[in-house]
Protein backbone atom coordinates (compact mmCIF):
# COMPACT_ATOMS: atom_id res chain seq x y z
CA UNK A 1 -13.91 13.04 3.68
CA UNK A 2 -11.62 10.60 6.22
CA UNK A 3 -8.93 12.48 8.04
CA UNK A 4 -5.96 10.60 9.32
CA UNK A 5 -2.80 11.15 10.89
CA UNK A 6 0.38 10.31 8.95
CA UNK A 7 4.15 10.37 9.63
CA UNK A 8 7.06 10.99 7.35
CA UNK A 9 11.13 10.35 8.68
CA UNK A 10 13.53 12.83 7.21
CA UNK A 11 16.55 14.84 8.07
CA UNK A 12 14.94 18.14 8.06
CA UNK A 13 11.21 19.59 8.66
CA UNK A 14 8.86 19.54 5.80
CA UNK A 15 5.98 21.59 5.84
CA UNK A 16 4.71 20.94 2.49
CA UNK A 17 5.36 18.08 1.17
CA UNK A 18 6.12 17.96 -2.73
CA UNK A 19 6.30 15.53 -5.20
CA UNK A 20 9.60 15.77 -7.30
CA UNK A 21 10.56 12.72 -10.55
CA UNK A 22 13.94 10.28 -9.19
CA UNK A 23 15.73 8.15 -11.08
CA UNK A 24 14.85 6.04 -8.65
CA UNK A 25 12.18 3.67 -8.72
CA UNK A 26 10.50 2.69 -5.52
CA UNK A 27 7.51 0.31 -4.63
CA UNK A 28 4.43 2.55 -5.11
CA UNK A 29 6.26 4.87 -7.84
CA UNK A 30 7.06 8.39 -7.60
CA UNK A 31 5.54 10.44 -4.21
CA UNK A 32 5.86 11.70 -1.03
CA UNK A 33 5.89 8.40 1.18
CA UNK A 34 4.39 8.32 4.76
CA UNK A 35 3.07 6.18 7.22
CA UNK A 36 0.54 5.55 10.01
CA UNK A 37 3.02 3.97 12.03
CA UNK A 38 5.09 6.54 13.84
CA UNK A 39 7.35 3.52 15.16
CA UNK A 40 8.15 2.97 11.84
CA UNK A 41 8.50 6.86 10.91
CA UNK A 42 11.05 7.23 13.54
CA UNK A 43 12.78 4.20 12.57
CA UNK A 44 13.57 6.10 8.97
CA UNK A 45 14.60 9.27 10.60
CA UNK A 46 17.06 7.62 13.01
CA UNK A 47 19.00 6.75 9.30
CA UNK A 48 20.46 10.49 9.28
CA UNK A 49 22.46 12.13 11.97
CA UNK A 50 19.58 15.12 12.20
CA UNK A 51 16.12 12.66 12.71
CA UNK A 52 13.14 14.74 12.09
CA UNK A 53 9.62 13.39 12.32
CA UNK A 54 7.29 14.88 10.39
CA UNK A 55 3.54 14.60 11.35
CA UNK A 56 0.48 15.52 9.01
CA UNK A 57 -3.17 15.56 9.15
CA UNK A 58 -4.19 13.86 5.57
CA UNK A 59 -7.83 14.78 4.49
CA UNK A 60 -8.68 12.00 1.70
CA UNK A 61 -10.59 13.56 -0.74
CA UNK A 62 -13.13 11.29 -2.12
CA UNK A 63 -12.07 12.83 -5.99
CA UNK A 64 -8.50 11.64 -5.42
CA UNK A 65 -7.50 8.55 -7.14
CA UNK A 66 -6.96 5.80 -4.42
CA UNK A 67 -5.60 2.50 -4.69
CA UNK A 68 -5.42 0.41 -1.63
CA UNK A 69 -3.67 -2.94 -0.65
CA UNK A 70 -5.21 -4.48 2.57
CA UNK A 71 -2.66 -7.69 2.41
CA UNK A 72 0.13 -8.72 0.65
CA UNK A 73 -0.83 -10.59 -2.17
CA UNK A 74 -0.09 -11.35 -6.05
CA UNK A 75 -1.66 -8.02 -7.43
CA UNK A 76 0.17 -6.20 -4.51
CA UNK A 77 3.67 -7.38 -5.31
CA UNK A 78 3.05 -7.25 -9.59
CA UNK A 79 1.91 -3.73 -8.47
CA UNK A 80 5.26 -2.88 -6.53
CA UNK A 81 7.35 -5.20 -9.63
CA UNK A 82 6.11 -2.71 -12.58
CA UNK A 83 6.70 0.38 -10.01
CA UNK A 84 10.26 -0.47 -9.61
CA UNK A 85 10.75 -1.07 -13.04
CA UNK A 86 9.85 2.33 -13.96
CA UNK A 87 6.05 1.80 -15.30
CA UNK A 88 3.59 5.15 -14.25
CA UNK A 89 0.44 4.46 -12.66
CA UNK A 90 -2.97 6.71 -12.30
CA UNK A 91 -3.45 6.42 -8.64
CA UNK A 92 -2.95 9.63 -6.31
CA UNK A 93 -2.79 7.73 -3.36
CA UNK A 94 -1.23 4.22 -3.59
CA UNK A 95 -2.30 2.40 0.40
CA UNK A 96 -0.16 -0.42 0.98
CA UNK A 97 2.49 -2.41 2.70
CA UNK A 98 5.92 -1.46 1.14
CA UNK A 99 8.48 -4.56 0.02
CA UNK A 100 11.66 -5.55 1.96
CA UNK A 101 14.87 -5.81 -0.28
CA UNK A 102 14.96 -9.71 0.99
CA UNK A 103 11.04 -10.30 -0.63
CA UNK A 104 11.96 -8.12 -3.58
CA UNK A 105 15.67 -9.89 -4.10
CA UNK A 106 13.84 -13.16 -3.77
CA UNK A 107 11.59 -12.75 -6.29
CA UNK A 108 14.20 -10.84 -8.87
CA UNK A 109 16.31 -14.38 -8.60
CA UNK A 110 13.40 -17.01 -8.43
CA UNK A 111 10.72 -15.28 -11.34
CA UNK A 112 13.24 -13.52 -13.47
């Protein structure tokens, strides 16, 4: 089992993360979304007037359910399409660069 070190920007410390249905559809589906770049992590905090980083130690457990994306490519971005329009997935772990609004807006216009 791989241990890494993830980061999650909020308004308020979370010390267990939980997994709660939106109406809102976002690139990977529903979850608790982190990062290895803490840049980036602070970056989303800095949104709300109390930034919070939130740093966790992530064991992956080799029975979890993990799909990863190493590039950006054509399975990557149907992936993120049927995500955002609401289709469920089996993964526990979805690995991956997440999509701009300008990539995402592009390809609404251009494919659709």
């Amino acid at each position: 089992m791989g241990k890494m070190l993830v980061y999650h920007g909020s308004f308020k410390n979370i010390e267990t993360p939980k997994i709660h249905e939106s109406k809102h559809t976002k690139d990977f589906g529903p979850g608790f979304y982190c990062t290895v770049l803490r840049e980036q992590a602070e970056r989303w905090a800095k949104r709300y007037d109390t930034p919070i980083l939130n740093t966790y130690t992530l064991t992956l457990d080799e029975n979890l359910k993990i799909l990863e994306f190493k590039a950006m490519t054509e399975d990557w971005l149907d992936f993120i399409v049927q995500c955002r329009h609401g289709k469920p997935h089996t993964f526990d772990i979805v690995i991956g660069a997440m999509a701009n609004d300008q990539v995402f807006n592009y390809i609404s216009v251009h494919l659709w």
